[in-house]
C-alpha atoms as a PDB file:
ATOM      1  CA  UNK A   1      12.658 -33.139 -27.727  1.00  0.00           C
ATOM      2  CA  UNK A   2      10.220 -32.324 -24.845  1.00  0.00           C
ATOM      3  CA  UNK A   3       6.671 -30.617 -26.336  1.00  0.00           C
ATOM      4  CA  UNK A   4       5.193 -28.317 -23.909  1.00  0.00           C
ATOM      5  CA  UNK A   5       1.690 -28.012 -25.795  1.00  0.00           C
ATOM      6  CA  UNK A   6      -0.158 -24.755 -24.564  1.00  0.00           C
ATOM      7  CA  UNK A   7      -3.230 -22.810 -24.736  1.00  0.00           C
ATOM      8  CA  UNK A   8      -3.023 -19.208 -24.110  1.00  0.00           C
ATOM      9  CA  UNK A   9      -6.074 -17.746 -22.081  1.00  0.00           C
ATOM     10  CA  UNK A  10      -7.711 -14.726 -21.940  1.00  0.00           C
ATOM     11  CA  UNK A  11      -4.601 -12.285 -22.927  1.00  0.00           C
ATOM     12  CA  UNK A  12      -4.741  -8.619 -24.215  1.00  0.00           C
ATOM     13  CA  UNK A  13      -5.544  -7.739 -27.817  1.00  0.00           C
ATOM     14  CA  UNK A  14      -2.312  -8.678 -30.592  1.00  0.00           C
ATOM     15  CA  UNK A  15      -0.854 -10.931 -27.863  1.00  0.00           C
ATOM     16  CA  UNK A  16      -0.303 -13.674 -30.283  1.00  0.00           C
ATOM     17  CA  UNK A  17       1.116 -11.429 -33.171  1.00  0.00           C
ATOM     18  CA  UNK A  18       3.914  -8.641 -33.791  1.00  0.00           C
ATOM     19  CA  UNK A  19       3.667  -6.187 -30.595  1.00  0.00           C
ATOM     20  CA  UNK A  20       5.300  -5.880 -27.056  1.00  0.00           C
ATOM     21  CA  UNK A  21       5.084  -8.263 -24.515  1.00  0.00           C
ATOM     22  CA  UNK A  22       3.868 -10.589 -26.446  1.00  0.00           C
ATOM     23  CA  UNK A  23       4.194 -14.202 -27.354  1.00  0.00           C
ATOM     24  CA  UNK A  24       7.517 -14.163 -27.998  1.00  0.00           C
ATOM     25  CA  UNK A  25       8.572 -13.767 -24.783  1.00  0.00           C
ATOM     26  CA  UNK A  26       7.018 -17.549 -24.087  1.00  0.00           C
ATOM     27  CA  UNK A  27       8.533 -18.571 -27.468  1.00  0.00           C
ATOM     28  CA  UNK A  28      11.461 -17.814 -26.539  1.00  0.00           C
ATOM     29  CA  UNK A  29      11.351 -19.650 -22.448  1.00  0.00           C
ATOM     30  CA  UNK A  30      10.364 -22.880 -23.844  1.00  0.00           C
ATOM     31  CA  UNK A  31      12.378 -23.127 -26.542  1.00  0.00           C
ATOM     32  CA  UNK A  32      15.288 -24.836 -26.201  1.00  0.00           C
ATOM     33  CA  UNK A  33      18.111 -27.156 -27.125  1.00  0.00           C
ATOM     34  CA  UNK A  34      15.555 -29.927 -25.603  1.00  0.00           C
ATOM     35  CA  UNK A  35      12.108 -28.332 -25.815  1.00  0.00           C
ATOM     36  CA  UNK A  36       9.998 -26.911 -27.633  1.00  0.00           C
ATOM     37  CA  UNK A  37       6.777 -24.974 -27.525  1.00  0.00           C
ATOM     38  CA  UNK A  38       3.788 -25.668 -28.644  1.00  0.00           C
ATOM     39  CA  UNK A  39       0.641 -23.638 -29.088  1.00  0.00           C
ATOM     40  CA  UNK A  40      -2.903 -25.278 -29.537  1.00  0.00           C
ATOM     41  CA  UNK A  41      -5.900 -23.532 -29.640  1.00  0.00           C
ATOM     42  CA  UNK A  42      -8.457 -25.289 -27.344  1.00  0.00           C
ATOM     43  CA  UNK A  43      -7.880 -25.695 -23.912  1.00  0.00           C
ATOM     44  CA  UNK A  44      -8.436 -29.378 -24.436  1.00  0.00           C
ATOM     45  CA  UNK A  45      -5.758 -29.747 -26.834  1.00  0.00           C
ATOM     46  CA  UNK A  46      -3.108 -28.918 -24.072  1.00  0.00           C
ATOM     47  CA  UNK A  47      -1.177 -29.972 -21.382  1.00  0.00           C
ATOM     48  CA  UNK A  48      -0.898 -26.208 -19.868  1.00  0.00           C
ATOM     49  CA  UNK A  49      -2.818 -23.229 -19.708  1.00  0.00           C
ATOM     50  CA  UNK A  50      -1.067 -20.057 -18.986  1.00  0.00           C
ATOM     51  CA  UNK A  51      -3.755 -17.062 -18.560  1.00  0.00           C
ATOM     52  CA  UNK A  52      -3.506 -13.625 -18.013  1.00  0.00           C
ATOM     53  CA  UNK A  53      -6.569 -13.665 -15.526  1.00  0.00           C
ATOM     54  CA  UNK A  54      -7.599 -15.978 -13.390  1.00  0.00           C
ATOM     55  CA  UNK A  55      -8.571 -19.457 -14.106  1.00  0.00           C
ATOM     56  CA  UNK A  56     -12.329 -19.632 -14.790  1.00  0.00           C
ATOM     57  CA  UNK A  57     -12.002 -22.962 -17.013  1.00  0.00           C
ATOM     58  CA  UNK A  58     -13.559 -26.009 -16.428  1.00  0.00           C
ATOM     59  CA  UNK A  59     -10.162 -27.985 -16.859  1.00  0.00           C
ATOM     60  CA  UNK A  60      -7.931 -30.233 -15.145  1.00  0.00           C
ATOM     61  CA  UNK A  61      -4.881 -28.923 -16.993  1.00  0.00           C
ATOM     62  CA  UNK A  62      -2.274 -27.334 -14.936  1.00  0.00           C
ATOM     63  CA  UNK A  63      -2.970 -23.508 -15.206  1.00  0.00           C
ATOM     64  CA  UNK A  64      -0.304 -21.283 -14.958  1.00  0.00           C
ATOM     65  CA  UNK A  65      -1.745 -17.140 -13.820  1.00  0.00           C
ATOM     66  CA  UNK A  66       0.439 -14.659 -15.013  1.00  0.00           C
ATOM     67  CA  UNK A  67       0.503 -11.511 -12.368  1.00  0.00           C
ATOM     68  CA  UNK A  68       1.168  -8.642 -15.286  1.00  0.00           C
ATOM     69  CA  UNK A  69      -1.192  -6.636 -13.140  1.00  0.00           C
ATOM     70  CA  UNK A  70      -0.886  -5.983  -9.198  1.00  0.00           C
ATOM     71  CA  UNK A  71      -1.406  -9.014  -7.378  1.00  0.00           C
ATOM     72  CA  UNK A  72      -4.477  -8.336  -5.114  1.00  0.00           C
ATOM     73  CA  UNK A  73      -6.763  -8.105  -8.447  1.00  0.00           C
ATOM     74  CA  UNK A  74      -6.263 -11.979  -8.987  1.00  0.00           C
ATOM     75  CA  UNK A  75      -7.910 -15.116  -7.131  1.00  0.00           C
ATOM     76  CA  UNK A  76      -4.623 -16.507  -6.578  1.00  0.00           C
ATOM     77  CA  UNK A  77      -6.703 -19.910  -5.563  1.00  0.00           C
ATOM     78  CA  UNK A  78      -7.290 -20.875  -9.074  1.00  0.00           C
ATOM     79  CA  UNK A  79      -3.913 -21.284 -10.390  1.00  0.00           C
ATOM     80  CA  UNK A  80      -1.402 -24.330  -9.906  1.00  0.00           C
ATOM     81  CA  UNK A  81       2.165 -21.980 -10.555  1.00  0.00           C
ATOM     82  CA  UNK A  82       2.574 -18.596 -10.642  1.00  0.00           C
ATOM     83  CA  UNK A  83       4.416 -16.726 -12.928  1.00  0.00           C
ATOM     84  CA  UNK A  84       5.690 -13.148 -12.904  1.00  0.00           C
ATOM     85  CA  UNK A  85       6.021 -10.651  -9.927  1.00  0.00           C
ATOM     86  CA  UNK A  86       5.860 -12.820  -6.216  1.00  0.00           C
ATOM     87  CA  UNK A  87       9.087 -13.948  -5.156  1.00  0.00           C
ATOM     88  CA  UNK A  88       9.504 -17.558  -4.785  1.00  0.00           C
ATOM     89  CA  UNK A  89       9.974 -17.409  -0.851  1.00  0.00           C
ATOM     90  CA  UNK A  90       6.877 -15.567  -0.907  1.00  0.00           C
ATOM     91  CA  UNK A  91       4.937 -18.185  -2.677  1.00  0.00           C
ATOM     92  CA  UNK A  92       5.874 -22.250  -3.327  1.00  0.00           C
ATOM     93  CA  UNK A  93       4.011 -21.561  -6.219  1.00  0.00           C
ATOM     94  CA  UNK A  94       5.782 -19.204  -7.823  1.00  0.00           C
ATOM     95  CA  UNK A  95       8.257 -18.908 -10.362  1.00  0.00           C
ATOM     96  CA  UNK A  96      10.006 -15.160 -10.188  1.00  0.00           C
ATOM     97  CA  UNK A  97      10.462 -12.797 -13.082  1.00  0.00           C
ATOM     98  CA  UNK A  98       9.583  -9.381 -12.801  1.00  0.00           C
ATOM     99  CA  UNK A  99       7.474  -8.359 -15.663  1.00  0.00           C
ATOM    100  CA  UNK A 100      10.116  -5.667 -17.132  1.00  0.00           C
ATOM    101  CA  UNK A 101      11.758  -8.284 -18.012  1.00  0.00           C
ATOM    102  CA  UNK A 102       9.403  -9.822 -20.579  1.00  0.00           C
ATOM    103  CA  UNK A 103       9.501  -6.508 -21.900  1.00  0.00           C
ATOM    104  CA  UNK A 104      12.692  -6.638 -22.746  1.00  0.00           C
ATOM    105  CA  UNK A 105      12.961  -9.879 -23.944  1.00  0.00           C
ATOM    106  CA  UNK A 106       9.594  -9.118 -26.598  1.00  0.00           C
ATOM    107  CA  UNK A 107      11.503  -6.684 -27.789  1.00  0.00           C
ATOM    108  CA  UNK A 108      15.292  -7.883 -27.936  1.00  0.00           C
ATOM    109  CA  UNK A 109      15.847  -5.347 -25.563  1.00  0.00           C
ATOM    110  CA  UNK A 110      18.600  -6.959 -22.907  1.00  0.00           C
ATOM    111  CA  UNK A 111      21.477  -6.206 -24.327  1.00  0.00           C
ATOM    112  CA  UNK A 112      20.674  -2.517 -24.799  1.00  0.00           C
ATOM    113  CA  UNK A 113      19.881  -2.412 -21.225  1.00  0.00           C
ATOM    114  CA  UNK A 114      23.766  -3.673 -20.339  1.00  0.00           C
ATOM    115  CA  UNK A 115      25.591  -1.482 -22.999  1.00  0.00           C
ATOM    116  CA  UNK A 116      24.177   1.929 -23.238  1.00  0.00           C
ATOM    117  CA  UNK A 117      25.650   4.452 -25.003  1.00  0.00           C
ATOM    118  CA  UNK A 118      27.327   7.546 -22.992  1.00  0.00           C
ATOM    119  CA  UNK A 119      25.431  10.624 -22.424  1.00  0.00           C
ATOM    120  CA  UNK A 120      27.790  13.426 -23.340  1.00  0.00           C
ATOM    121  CA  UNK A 121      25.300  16.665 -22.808  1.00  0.00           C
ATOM    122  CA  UNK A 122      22.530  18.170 -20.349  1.00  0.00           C
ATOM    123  CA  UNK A 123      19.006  17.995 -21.850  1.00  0.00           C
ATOM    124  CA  UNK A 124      17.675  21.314 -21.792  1.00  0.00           C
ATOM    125  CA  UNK A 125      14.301  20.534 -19.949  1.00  0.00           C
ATOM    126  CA  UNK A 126      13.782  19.291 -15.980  1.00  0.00           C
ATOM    127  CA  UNK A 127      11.035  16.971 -15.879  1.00  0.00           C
ATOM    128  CA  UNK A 128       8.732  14.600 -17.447  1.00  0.00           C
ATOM    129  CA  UNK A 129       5.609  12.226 -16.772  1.00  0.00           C
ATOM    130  CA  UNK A 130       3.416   9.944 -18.990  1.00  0.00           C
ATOM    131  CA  UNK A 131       0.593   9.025 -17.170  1.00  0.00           C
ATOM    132  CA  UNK A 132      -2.871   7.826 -17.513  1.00  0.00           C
ATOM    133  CA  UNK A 133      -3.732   6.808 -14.539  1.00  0.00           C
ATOM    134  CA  UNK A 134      -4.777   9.752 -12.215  1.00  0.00           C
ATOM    135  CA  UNK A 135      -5.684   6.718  -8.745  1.00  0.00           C
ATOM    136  CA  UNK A 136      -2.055   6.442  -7.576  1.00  0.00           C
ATOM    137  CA  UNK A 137      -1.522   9.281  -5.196  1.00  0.00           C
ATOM    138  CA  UNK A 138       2.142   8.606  -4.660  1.00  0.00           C
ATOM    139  CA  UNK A 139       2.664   9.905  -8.240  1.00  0.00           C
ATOM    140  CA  UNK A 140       0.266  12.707  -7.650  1.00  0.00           C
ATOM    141  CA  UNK A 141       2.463  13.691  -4.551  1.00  0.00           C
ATOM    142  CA  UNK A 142       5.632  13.311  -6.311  1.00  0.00           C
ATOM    143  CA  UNK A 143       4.373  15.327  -9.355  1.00  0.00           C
ATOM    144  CA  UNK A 144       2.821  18.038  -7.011  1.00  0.00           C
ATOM    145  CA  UNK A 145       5.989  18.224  -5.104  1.00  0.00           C
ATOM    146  CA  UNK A 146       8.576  18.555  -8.250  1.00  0.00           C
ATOM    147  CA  UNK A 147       5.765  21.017 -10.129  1.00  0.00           C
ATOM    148  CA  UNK A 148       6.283  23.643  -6.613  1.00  0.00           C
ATOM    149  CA  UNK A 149       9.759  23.588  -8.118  1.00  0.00           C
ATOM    150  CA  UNK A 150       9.901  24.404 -11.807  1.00  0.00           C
ATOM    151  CA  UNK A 151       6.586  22.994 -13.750  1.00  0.00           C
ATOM    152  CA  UNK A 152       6.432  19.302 -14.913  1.00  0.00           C
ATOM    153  CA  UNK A 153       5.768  18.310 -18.100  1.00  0.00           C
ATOM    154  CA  UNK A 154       2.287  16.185 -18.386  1.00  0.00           C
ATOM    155  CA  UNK A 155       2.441  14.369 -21.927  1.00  0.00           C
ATOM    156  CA  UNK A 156       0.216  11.897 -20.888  1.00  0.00           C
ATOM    157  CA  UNK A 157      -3.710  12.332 -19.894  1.00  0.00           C
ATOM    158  CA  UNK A 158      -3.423  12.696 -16.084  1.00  0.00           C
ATOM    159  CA  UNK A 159      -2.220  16.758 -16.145  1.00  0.00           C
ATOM    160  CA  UNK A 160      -1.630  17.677 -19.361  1.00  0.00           C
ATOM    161  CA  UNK A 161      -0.151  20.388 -19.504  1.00  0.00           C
ATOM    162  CA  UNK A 162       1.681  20.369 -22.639  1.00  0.00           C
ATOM    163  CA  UNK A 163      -0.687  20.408 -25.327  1.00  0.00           C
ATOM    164  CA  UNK A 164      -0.865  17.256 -27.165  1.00  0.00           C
ATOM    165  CA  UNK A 165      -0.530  13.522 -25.750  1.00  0.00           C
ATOM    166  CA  UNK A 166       2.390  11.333 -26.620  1.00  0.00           C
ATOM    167  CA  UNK A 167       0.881   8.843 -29.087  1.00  0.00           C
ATOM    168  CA  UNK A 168       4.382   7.484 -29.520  1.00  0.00           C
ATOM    169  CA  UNK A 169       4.510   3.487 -28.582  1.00  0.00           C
ATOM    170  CA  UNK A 170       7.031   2.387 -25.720  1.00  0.00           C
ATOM    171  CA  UNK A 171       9.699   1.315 -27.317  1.00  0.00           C
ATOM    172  CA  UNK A 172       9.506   3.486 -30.368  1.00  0.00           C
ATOM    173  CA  UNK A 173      13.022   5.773 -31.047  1.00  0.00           C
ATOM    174  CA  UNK A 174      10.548   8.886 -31.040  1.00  0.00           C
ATOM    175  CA  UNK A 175       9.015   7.876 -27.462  1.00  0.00           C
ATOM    176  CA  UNK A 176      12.635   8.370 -26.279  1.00  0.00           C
ATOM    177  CA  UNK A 177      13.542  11.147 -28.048  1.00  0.00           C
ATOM    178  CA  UNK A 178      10.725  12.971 -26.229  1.00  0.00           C
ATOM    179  CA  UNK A 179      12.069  12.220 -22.882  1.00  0.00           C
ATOM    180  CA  UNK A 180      15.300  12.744 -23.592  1.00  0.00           C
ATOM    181  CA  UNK A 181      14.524  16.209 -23.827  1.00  0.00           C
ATOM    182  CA  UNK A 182      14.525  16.308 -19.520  1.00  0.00           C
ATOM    183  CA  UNK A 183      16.965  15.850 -16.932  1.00  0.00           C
ATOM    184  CA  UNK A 184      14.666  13.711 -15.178  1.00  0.00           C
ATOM    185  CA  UNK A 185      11.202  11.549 -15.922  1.00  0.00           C
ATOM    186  CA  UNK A 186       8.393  10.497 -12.819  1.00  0.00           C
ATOM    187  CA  UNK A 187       8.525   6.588 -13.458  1.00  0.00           C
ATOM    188  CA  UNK A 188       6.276   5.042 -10.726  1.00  0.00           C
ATOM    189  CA  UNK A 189       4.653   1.749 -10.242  1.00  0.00           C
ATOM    190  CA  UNK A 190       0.978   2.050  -9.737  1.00  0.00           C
ATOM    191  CA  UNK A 191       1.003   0.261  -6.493  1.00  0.00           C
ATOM    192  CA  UNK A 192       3.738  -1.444  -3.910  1.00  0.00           C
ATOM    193  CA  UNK A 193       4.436  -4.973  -4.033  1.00  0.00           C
ATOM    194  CA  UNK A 194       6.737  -7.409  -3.551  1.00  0.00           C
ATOM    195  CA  UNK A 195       8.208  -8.051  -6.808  1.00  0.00           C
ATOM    196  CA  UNK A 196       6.149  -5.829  -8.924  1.00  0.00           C
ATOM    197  CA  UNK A 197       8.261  -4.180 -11.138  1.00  0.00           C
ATOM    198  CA  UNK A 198       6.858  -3.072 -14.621  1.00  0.00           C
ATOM    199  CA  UNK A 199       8.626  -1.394 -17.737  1.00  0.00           C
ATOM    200  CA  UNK A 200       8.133   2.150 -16.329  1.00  0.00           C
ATOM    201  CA  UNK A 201      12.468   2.786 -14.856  1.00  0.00           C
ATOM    202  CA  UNK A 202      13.404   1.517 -18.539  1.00  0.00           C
ATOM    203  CA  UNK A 203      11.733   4.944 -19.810  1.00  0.00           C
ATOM    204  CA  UNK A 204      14.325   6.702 -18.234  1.00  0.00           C
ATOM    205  CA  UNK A 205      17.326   4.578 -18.802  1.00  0.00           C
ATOM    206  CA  UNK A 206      16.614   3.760 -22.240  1.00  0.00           C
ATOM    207  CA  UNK A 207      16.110   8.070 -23.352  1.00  0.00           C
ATOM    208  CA  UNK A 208      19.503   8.331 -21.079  1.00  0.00           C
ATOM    209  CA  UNK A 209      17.218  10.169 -18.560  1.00  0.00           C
ATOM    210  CA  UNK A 210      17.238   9.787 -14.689  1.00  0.00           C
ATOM    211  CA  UNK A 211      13.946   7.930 -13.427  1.00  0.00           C
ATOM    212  CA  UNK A 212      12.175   9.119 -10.128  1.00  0.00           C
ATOM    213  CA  UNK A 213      11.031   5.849  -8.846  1.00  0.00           C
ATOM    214  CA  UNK A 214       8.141   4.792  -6.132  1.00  0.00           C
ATOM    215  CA  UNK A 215       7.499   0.840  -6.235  1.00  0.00           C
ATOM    216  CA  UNK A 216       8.658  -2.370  -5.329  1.00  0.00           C
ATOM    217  CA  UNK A 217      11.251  -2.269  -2.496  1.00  0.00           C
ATOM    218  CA  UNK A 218      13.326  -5.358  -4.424  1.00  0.00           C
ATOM    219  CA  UNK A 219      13.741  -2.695  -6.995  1.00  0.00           C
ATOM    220  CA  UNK A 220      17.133  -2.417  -5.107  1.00  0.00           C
ATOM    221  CA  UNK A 221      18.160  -5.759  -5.139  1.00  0.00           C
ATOM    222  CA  UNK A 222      18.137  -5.424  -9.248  1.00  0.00           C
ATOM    223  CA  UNK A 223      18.921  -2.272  -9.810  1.00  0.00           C
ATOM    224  CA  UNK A 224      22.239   0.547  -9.079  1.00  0.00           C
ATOM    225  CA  UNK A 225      20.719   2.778  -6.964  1.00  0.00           C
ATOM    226  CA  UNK A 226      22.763   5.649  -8.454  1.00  0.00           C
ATOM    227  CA  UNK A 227      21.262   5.021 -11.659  1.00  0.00           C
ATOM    228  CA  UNK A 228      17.876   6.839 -10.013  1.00  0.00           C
ATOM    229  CA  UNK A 229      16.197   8.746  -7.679  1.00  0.00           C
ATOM    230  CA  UNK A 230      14.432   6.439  -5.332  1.00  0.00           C
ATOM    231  CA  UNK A 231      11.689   7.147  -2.901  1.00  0.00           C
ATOM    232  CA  UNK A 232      11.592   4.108  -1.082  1.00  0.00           C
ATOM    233  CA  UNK A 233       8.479   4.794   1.597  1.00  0.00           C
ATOM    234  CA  UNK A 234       6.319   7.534   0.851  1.00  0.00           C
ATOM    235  CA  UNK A 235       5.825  10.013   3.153  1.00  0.00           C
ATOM    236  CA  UNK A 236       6.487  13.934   3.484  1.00  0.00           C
ATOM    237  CA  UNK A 237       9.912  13.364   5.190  1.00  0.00           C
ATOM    238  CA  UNK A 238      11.141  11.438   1.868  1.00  0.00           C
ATOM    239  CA  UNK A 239       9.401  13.493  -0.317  1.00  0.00           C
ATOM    240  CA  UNK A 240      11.271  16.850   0.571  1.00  0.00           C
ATOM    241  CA  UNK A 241      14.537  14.287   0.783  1.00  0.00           C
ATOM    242  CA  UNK A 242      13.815  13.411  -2.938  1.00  0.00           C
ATOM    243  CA  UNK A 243      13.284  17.263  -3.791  1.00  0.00           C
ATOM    244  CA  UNK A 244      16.644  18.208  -2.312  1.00  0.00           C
ATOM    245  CA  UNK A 245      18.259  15.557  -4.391  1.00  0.00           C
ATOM    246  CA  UNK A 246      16.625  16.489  -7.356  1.00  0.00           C
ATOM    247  CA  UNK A 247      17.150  20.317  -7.074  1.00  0.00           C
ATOM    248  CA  UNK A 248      20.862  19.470  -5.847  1.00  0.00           C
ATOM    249  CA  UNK A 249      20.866  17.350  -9.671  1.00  0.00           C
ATOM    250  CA  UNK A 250      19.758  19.837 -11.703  1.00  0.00           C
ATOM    251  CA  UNK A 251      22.215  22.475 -10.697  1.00  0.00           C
ATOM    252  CA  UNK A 252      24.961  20.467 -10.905  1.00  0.00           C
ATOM    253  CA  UNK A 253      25.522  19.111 -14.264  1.00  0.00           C
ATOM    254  CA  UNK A 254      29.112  17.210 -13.798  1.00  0.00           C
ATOM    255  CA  UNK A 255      27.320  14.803 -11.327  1.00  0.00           C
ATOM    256  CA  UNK A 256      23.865  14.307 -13.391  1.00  0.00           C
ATOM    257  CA  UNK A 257      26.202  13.377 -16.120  1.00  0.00           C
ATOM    258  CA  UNK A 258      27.730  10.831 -13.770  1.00  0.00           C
ATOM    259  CA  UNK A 259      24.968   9.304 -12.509  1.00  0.00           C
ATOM    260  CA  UNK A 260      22.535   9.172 -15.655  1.00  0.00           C
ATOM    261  CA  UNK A 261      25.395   7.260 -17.322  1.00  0.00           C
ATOM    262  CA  UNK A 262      25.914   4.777 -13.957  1.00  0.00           C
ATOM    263  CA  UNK A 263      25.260   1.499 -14.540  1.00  0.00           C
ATOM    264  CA  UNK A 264      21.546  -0.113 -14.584  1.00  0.00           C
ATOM    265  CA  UNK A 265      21.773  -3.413 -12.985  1.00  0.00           C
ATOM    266  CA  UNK A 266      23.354  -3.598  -9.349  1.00  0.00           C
ATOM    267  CA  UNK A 267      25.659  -6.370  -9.891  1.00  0.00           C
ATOM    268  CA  UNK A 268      25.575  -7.123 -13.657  1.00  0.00           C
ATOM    269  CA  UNK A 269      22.446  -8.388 -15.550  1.00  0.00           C
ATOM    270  CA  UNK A 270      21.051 -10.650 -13.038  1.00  0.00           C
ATOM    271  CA  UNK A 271      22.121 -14.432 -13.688  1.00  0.00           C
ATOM    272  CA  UNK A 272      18.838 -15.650 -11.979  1.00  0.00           C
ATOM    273  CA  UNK A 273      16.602 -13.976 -14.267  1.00  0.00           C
ATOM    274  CA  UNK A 274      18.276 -15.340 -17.542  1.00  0.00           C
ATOM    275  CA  UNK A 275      16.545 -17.472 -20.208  1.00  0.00           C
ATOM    276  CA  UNK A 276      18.062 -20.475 -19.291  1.00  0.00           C
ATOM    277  CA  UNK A 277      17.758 -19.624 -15.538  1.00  0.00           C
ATOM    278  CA  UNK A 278      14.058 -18.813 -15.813  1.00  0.00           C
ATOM    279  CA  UNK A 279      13.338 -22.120 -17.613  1.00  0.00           C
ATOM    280  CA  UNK A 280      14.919 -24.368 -15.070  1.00  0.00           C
ATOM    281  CA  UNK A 281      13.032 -22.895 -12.372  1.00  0.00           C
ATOM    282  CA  UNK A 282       9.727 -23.254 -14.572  1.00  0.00           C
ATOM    283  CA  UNK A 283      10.167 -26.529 -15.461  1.00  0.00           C
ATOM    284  CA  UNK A 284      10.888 -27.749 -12.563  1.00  0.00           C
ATOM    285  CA  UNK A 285       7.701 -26.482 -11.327  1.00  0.00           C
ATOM    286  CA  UNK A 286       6.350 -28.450 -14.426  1.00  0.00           C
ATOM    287  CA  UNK A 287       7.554 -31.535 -13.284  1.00  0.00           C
ATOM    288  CA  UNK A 288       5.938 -31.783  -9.989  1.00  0.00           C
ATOM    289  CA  UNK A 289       2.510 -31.818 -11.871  1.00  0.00           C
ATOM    290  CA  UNK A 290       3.498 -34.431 -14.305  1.00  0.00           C
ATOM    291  CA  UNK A 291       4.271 -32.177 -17.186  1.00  0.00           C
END
């Protein structure tokens, strides 16, 4: 049995207990038939350091940088592998896994995302956002856009507009039962890159709602395009494009039904991005530095 012993450095608050996208995720990639992980809790004490910012240790240990966050906030130079959102031809470095996915592995979430149940009826309400961050102006545009249609509905703290804030956590049956309530949900990334593809489309597709999505241009490589609305450059061209589509949606309920019940995934639940698939790739990567 192989031991991969590993510190965990500088991660978000409850990372190492019960909550999403935690822990278990990395439980769950190095444990196998033939390895196993485990955690120590000096830097000393371990063979690999995976950290969610960038490597300001005085250590010789291989360091592996996890890009939750867009990529351009990291020194890249620190770390020997790279884990999460760059594609592996963009980076030798890297090992590829978009970080929705540890979202729905934290949270036993995969097969949910295959097998979805059938939406049968037309929510009552057009439109939805949850948003706290009021710096990305593509969202702004796209909101602004939709709200010169019928109005929006701002549960989050960027345009509120409803009243009260959706205290709700992600993943929680009464986060999607609120958006559920509308035909359609804003679910943009907070910046374009590569690979950078966070948890936001699975608000949609997990309330059987029909995400509006600005992001990461591989998003089609995973994804059915008929499963959402995308805006793939952002300019005023698209924009009106995306309004006609969304107008043409909403008074047609036959084909909303059909395409909020279309498959997620493009071809299937992408083999690559497996467990099993994932690991290889990783320790691989692993291998070339002695571990």
């Amino acid at each position: 049995m192989k031991e991969y012993k590993v510190y965990f450095h500088n991660f978000w608050p409850n990372f190492m207990t019960d909550e999403q996208n935690n822990v278990s995720f990395y439980k769950k990639l190095f444990n196998s038939e033939k390895s196993s992980l485990v955690i120590k809790d000096t830097p000393e004490d371990a063979d690999i350091i995976i950290g969610a910012s960038n490597n300001t240790l005085e250590t010789k240990k291989v360091f592996i940088l996890v890009l939750s966050e867009p990529h351009h906030t990291y020194d890249l130079s620190g770390a020997d592998i790279l884990f999460g959102g760059v594609p592996e031809f963009r980076d030798k470095r890297a090992v590829f896994i978009p970080a929705f996915f540890s979202y729905l592995y934290s949270n036993n979430l995969i097969l949910r995302s295959i097998d979805r149940p059938i939406r049968k009826t037309v929510p009552p309400n057009f439109c939805c956002i949850l948003s706290s961050n009021a710096k990305v102006q593509e969202r702004a545009g796209i909101f602004n856009i939709l709200s010169s249609y019928k109005q929006v509905a701002s549960a989050g703290l960027v345009n509120n507009n409803v009243g009260f804030l959706i205290t709700d956590r992600w993943g929680s049956d009464k986060f999607y039962q609120f958006i559920s309530q509308f035909k359609f949900i804003i679910a943009t990334e907070n910046t374009k890159i590569d690979g950078y593809i966070q948890e936001k489309l699975f608000n949609g597709y997990f309330s059987q709602t029909i995400p509006i999505y600005w992001g990461s241009d591989y998003v089609s490589e995973i994804f059915n395009k008929d499963s959402m609305i995308l805006l793939k450059e952002y300019n005023q061209y698209n924009l009106q494009m995306m309004l006609q589509e969304v107008i043409s949606l909403d008074n047609n309920d036959e084909e909303w039904l059909r395409r909020v019940n279309a498959p997620i995934y493009r071809d299937g639940f992408p083999e690559y991005f497996s467990l099993d698939k994932t690991r290889e790739r990783l320790f691989k990567k692993l291998e070339e530095y002695g571990v």
